[in-house]
PDB file of N, CA and C in Angstrom:
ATOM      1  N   UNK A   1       0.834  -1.182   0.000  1.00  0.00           N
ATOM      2  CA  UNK A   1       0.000   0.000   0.000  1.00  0.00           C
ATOM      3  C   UNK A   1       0.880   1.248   0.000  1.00  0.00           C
ATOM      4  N   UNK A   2       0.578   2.311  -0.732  1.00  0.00           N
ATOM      5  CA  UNK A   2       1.099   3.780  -0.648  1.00  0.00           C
ATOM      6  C   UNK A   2       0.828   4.555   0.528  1.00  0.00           C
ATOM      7  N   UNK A   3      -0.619   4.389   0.823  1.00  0.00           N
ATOM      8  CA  UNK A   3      -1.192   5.250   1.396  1.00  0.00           C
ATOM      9  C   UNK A   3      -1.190   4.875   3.329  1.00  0.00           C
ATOM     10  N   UNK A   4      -0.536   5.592   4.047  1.00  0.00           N
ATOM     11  CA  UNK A   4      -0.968   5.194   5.755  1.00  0.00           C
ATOM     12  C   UNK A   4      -2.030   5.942   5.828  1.00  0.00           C
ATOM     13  N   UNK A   5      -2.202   6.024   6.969  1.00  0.00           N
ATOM     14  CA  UNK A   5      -2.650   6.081   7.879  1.00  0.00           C
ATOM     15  C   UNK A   5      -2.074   6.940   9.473  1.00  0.00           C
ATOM     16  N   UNK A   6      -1.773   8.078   9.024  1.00  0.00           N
ATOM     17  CA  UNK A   6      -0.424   8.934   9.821  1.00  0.00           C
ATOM     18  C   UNK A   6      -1.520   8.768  11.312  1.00  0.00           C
ATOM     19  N   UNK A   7      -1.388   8.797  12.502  1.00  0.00           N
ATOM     20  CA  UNK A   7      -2.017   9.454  13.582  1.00  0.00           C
ATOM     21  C   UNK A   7      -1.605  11.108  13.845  1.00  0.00           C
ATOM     22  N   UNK A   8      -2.517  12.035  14.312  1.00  0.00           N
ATOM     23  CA  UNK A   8      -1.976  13.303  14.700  1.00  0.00           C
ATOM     24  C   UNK A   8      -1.563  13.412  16.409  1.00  0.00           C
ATOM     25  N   UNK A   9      -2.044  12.686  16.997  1.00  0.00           N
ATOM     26  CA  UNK A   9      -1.643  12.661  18.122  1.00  0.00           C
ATOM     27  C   UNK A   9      -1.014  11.004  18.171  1.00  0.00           C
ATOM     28  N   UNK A  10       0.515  10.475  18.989  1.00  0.00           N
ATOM     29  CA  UNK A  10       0.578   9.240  18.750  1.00  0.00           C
ATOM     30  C   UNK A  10      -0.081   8.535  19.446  1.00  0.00           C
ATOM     31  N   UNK A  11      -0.735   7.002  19.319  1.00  0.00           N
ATOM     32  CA  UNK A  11      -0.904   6.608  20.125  1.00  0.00           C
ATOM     33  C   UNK A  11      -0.804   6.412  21.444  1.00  0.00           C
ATOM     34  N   UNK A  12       0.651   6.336  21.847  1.00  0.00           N
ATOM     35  CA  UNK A  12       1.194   6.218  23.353  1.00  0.00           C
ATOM     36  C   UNK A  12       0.318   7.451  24.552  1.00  0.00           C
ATOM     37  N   UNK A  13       0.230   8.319  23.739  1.00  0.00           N
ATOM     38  CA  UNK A  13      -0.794   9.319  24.483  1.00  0.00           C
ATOM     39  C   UNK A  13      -2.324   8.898  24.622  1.00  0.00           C
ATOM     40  N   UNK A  14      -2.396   8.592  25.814  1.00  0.00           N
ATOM     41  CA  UNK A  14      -3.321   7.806  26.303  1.00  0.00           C
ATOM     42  C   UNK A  14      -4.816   8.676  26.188  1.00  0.00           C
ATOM     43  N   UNK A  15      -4.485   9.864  26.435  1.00  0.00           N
ATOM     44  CA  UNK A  15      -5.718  10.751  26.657  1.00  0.00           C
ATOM     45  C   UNK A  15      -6.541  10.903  25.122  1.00  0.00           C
ATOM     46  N   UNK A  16      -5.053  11.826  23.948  1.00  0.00           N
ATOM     47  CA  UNK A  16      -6.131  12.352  23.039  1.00  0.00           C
ATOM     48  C   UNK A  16      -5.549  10.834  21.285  1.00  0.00           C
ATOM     49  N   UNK A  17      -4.533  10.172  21.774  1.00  0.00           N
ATOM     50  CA  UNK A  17      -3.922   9.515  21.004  1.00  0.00           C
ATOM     51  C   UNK A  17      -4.892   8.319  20.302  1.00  0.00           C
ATOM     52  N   UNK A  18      -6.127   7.690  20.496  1.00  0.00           N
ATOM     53  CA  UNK A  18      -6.851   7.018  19.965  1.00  0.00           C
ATOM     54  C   UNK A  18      -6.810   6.693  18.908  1.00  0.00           C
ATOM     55  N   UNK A  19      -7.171   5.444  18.400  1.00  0.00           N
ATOM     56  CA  UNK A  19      -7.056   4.922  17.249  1.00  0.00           C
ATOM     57  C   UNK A  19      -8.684   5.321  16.199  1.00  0.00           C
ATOM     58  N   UNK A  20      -8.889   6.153  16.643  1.00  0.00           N
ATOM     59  CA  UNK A  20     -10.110   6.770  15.484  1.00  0.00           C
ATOM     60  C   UNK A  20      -9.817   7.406  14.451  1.00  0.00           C
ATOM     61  N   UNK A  21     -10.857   7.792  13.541  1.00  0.00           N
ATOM     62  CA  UNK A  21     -10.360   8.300  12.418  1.00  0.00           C
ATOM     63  C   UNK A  21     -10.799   9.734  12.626  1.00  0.00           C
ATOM     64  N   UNK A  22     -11.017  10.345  13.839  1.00  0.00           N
ATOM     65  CA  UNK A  22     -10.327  12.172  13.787  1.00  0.00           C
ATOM     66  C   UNK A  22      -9.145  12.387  14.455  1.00  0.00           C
ATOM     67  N   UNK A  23      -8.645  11.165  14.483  1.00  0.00           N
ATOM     68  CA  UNK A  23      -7.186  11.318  15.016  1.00  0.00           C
ATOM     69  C   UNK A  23      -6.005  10.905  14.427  1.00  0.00           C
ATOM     70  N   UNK A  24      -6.677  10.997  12.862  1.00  0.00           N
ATOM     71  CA  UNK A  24      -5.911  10.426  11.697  1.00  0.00           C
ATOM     72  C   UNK A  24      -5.776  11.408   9.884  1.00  0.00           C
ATOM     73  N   UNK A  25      -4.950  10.899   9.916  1.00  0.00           N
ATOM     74  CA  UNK A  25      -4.755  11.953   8.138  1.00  0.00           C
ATOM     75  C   UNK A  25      -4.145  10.964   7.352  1.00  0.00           C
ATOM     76  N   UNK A  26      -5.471  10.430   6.378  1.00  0.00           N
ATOM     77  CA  UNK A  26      -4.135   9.715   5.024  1.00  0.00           C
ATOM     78  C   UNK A  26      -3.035  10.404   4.420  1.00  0.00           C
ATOM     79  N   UNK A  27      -2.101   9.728   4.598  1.00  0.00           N
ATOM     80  CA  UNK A  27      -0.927  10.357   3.624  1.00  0.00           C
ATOM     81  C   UNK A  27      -0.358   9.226   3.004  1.00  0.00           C
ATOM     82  N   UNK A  28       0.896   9.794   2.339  1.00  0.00           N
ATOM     83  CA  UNK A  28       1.675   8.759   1.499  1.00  0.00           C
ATOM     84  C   UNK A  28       2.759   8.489   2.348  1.00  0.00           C
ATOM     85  N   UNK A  29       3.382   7.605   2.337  1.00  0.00           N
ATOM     86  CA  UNK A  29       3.953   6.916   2.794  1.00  0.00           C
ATOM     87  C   UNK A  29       5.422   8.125   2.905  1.00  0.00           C
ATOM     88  N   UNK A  30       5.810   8.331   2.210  1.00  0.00           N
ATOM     89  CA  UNK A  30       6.962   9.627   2.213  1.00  0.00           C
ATOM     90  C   UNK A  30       6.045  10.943   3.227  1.00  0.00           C
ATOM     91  N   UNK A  31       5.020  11.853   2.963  1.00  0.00           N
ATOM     92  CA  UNK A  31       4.384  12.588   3.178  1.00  0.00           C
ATOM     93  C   UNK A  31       4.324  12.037   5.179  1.00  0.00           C
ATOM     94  N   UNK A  32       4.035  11.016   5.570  1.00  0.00           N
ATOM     95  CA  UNK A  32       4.031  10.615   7.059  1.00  0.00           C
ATOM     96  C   UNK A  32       5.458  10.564   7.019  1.00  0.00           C
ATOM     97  N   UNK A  33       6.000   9.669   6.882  1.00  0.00           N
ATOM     98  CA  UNK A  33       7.574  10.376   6.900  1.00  0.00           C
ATOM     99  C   UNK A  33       8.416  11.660   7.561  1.00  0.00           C
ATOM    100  N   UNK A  34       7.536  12.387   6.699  1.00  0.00           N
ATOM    101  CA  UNK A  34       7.510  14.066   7.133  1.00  0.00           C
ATOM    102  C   UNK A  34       6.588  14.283   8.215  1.00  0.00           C
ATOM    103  N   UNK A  35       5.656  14.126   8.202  1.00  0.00           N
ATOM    104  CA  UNK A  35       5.048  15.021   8.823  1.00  0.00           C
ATOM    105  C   UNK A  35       5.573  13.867  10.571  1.00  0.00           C
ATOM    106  N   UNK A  36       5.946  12.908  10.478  1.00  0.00           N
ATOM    107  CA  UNK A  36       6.390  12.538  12.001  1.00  0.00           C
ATOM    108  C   UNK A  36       7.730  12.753  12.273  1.00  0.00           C
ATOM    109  N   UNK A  37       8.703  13.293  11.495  1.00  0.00           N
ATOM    110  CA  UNK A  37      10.033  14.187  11.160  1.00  0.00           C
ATOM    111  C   UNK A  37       9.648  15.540  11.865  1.00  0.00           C
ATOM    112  N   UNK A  38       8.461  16.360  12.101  1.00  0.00           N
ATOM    113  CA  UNK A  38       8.258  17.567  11.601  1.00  0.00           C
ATOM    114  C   UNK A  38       8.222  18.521  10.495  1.00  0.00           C
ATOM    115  N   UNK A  39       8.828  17.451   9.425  1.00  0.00           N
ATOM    116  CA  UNK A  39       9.267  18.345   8.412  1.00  0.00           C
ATOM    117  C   UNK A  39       8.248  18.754   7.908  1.00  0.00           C
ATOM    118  N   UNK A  40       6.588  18.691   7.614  1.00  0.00           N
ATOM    119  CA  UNK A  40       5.388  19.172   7.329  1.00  0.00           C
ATOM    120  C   UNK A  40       4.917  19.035   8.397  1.00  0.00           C
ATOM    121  N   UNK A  41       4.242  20.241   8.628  1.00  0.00           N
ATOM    122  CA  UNK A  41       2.896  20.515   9.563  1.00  0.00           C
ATOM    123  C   UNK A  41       1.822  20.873   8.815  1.00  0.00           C
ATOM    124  N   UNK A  42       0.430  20.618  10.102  1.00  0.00           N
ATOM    125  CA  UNK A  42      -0.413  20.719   8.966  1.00  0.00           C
ATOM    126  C   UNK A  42      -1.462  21.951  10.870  1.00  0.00           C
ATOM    127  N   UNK A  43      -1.945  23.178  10.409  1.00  0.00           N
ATOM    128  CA  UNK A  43      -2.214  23.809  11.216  1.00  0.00           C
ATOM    129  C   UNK A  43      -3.979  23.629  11.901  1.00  0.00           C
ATOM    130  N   UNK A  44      -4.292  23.594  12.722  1.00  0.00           N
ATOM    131  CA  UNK A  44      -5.972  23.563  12.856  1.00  0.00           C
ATOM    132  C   UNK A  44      -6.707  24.319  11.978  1.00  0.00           C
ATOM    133  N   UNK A  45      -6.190  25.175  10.872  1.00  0.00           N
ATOM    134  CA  UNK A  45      -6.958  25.082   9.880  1.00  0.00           C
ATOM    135  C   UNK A  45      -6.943  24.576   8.438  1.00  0.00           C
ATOM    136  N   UNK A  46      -6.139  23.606   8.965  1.00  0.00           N
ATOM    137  CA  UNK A  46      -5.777  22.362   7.549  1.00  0.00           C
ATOM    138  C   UNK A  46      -4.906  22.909   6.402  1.00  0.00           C
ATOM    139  N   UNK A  47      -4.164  23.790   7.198  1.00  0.00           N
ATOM    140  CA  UNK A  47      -2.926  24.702   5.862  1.00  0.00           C
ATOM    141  C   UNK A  47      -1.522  24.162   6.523  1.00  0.00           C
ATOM    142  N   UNK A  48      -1.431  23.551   4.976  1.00  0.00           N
ATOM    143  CA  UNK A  48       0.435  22.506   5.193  1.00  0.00           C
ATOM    144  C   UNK A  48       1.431  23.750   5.099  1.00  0.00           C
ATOM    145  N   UNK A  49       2.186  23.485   6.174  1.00  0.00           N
ATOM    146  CA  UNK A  49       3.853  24.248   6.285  1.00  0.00           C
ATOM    147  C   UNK A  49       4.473  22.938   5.891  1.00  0.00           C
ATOM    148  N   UNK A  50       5.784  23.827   5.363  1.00  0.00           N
ATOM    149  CA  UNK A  50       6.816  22.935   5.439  1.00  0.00           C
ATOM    150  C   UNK A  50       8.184  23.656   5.750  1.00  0.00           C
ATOM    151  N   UNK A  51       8.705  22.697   7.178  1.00  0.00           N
ATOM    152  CA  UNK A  51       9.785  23.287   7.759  1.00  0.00           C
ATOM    153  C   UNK A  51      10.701  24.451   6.929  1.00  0.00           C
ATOM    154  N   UNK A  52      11.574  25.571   7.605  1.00  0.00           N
ATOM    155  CA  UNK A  52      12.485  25.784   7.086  1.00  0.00           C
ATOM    156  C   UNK A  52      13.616  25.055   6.820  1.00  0.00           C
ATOM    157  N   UNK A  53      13.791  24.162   7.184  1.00  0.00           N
ATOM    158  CA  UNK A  53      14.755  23.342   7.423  1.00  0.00           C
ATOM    159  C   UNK A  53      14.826  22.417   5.524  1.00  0.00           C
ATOM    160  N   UNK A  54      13.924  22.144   5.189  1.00  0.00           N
ATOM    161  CA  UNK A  54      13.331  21.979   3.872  1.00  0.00           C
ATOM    162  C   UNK A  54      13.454  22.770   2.684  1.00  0.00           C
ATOM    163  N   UNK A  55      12.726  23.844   3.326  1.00  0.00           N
ATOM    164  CA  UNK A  55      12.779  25.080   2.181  1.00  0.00           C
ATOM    165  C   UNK A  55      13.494  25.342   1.534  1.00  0.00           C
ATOM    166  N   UNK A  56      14.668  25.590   2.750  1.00  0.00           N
ATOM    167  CA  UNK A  56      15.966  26.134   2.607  1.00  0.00           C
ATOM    168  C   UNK A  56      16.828  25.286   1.784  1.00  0.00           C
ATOM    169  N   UNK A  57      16.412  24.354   1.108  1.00  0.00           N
ATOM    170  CA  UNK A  57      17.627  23.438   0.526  1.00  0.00           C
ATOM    171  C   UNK A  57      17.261  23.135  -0.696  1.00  0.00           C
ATOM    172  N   UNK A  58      18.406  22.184  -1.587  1.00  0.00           N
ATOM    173  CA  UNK A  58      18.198  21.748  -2.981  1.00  0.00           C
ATOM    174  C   UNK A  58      18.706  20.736  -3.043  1.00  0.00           C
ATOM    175  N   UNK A  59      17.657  19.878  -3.668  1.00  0.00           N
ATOM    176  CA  UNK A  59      18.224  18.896  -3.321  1.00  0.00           C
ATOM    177  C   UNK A  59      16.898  17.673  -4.643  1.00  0.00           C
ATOM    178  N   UNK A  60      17.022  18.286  -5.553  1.00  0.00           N
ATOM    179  CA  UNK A  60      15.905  17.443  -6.378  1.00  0.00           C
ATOM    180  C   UNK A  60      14.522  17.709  -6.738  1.00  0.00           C
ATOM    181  N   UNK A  61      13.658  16.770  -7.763  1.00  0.00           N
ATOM    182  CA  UNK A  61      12.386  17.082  -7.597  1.00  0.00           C
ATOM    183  C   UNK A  61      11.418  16.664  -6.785  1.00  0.00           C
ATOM    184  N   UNK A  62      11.871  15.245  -5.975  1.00  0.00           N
ATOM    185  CA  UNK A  62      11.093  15.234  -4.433  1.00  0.00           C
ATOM    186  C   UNK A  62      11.391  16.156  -4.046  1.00  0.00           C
ATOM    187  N   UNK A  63      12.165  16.804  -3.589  1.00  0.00           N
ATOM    188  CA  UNK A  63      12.322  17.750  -2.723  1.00  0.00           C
ATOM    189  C   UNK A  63      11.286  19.032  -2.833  1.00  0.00           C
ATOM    190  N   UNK A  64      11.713  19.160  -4.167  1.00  0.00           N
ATOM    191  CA  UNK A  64      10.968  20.418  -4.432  1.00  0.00           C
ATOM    192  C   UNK A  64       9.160  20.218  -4.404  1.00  0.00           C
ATOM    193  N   UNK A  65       9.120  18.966  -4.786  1.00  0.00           N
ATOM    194  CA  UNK A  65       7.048  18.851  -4.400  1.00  0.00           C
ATOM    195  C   UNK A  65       6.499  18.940  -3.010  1.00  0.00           C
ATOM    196  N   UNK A  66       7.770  18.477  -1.877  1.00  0.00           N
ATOM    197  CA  UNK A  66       7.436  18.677  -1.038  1.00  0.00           C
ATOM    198  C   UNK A  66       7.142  20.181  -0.284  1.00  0.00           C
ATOM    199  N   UNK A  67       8.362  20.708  -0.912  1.00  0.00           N
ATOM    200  CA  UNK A  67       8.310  22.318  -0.979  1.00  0.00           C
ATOM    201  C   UNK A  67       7.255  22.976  -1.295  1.00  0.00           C
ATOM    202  N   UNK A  68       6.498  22.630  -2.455  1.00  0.00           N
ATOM    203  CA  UNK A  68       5.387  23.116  -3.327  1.00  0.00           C
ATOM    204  C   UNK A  68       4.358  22.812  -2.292  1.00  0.00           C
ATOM    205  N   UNK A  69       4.385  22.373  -1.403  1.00  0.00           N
ATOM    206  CA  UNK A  69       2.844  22.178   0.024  1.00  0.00           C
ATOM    207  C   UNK A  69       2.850  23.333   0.524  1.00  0.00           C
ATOM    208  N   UNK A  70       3.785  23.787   0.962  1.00  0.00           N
ATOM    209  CA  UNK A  70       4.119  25.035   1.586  1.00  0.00           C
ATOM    210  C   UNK A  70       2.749  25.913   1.329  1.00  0.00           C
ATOM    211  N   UNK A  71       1.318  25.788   2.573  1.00  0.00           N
ATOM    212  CA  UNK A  71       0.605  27.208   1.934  1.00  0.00           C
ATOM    213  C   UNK A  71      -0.294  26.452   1.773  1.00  0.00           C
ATOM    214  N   UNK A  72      -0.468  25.442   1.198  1.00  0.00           N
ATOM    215  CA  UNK A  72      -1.535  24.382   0.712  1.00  0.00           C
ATOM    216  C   UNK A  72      -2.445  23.920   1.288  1.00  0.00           C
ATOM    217  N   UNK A  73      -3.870  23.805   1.196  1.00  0.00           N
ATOM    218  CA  UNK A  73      -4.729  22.963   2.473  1.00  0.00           C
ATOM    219  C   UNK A  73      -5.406  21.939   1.913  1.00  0.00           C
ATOM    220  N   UNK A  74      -5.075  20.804   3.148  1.00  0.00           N
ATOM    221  CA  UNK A  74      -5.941  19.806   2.837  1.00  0.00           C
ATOM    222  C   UNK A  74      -6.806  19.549   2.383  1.00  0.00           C
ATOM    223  N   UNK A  75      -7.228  17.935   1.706  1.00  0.00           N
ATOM    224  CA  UNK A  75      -8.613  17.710   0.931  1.00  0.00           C
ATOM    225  C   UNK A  75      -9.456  17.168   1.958  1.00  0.00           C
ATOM    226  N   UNK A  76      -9.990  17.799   2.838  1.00  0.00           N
ATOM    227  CA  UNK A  76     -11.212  17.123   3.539  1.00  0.00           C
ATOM    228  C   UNK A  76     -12.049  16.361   3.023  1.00  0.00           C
ATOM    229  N   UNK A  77     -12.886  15.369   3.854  1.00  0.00           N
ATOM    230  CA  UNK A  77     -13.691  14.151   3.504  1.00  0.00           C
ATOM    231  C   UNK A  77     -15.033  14.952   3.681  1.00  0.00           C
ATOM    232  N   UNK A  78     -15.595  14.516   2.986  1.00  0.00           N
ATOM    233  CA  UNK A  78     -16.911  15.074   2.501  1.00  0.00           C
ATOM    234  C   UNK A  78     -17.712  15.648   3.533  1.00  0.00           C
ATOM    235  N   UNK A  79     -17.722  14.620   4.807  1.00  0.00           N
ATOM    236  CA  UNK A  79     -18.404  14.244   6.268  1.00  0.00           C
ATOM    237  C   UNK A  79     -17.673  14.965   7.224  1.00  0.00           C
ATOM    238  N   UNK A  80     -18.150  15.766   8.000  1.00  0.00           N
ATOM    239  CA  UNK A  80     -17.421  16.816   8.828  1.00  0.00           C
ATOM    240  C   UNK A  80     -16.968  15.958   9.847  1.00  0.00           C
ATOM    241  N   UNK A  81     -17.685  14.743  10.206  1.00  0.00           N
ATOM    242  CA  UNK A  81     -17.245  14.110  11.475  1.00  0.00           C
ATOM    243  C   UNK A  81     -16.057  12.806  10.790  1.00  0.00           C
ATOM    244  N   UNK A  82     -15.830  12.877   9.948  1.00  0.00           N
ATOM    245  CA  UNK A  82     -14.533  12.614   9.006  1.00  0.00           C
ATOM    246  C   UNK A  82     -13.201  13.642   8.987  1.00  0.00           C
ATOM    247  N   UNK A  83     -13.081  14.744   9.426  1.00  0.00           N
ATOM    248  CA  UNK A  83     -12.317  15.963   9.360  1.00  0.00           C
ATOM    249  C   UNK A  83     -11.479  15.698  10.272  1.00  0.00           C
ATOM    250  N   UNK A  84      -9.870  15.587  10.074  1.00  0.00           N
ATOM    251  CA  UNK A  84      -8.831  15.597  11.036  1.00  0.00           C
ATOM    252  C   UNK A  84      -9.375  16.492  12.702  1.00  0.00           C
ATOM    253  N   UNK A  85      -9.550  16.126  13.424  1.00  0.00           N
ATOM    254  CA  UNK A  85      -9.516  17.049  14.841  1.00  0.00           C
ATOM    255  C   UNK A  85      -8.962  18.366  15.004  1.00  0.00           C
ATOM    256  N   UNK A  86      -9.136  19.612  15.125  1.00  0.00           N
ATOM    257  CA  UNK A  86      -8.613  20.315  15.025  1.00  0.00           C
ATOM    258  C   UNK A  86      -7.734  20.714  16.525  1.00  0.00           C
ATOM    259  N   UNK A  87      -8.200  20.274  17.371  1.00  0.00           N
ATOM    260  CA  UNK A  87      -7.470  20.603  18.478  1.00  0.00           C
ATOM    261  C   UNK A  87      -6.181  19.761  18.820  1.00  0.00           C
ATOM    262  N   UNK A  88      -6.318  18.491  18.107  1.00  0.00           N
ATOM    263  CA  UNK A  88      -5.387  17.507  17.878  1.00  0.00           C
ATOM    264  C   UNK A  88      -4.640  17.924  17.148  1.00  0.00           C
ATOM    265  N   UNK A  89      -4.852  18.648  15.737  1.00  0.00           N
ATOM    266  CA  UNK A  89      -4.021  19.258  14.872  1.00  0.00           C
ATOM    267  C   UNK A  89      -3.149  20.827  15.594  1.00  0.00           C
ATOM    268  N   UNK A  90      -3.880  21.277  16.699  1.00  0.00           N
ATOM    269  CA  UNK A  90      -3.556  22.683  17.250  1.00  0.00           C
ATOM    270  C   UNK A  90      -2.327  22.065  17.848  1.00  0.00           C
ATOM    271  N   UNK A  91      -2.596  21.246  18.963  1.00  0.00           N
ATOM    272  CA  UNK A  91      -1.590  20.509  19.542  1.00  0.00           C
ATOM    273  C   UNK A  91       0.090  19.452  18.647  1.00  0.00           C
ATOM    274  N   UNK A  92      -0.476  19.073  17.934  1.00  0.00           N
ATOM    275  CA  UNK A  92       0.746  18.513  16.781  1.00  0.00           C
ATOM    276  C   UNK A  92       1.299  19.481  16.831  1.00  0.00           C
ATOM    277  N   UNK A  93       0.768  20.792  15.814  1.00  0.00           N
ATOM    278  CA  UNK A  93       1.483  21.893  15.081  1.00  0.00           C
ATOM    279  C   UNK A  93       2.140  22.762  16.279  1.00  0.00           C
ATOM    280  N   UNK A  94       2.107  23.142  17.177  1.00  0.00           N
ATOM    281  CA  UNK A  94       3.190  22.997  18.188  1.00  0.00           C
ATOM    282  C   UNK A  94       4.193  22.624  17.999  1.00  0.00           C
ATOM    283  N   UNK A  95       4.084  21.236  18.027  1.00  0.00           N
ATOM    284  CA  UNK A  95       5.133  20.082  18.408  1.00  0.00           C
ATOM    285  C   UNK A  95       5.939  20.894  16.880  1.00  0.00           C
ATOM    286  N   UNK A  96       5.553  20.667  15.740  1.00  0.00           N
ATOM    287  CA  UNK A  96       6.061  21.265  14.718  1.00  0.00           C
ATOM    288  C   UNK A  96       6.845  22.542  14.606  1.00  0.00           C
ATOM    289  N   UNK A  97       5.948  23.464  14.699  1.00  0.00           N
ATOM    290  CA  UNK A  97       6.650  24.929  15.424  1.00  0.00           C
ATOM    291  C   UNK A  97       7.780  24.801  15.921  1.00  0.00           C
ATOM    292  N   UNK A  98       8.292  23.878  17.196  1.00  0.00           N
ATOM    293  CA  UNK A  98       9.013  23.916  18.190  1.00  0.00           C
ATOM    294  C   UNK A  98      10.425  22.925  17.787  1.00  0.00           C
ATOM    295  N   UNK A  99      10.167  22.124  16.600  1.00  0.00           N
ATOM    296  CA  UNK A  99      10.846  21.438  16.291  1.00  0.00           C
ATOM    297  C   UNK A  99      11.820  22.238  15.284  1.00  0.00           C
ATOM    298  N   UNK A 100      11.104  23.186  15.104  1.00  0.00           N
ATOM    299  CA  UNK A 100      11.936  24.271  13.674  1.00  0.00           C
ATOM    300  C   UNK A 100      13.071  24.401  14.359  1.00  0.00           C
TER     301      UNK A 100
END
């Protein structure tokens, strides 16, 4: 399969870490990669950063698509109670922030 199944909070976190699906974002297999790197965040209002740490470099055309997120917002699922968590996402993007 291409596609995971990223969690936004990890499991081991007992409180908000659950194995449901508002505590989840499909991605690609590279794309989770990143985003459990820090190297993409994705903000409580579903707009992808991507680290400076990224930006700042050259290094190919992966590189550069990943770059091209920068600004970008997610494709939400049709069903609002399908929609990544946003307070789960408030809390990640922190972790992101802080990792810069």
């Amino acid at each position: 399969m291409l596609l995971d199944a990223a969690h936004i909070i990890e499991d081991r976190d007992e409180r908000l870490g659950q194995p449901i699906v508002r505590n989840g974002i499909p991605l690609s297999k590279i794309h989770h990669a990143a985003f459990d790197a820090h190297l993409i965040g994705i903000d409580p209002d579903y707009r992808l950063h991507v680290s400076e740490r990224l930006l700042t470099q050259n290094d190919g055309p992966m590189l550069e698509a990943i770059k091209g997120l920068d600004g970008g917002l997610l494709r939400l699922p049709k069903r609002p109670q399908d929609c990544p968590d946003r307070d789960r996402l408030a809390l990640r993007f922190e972790r992101f922030k802080a990792a810069a």
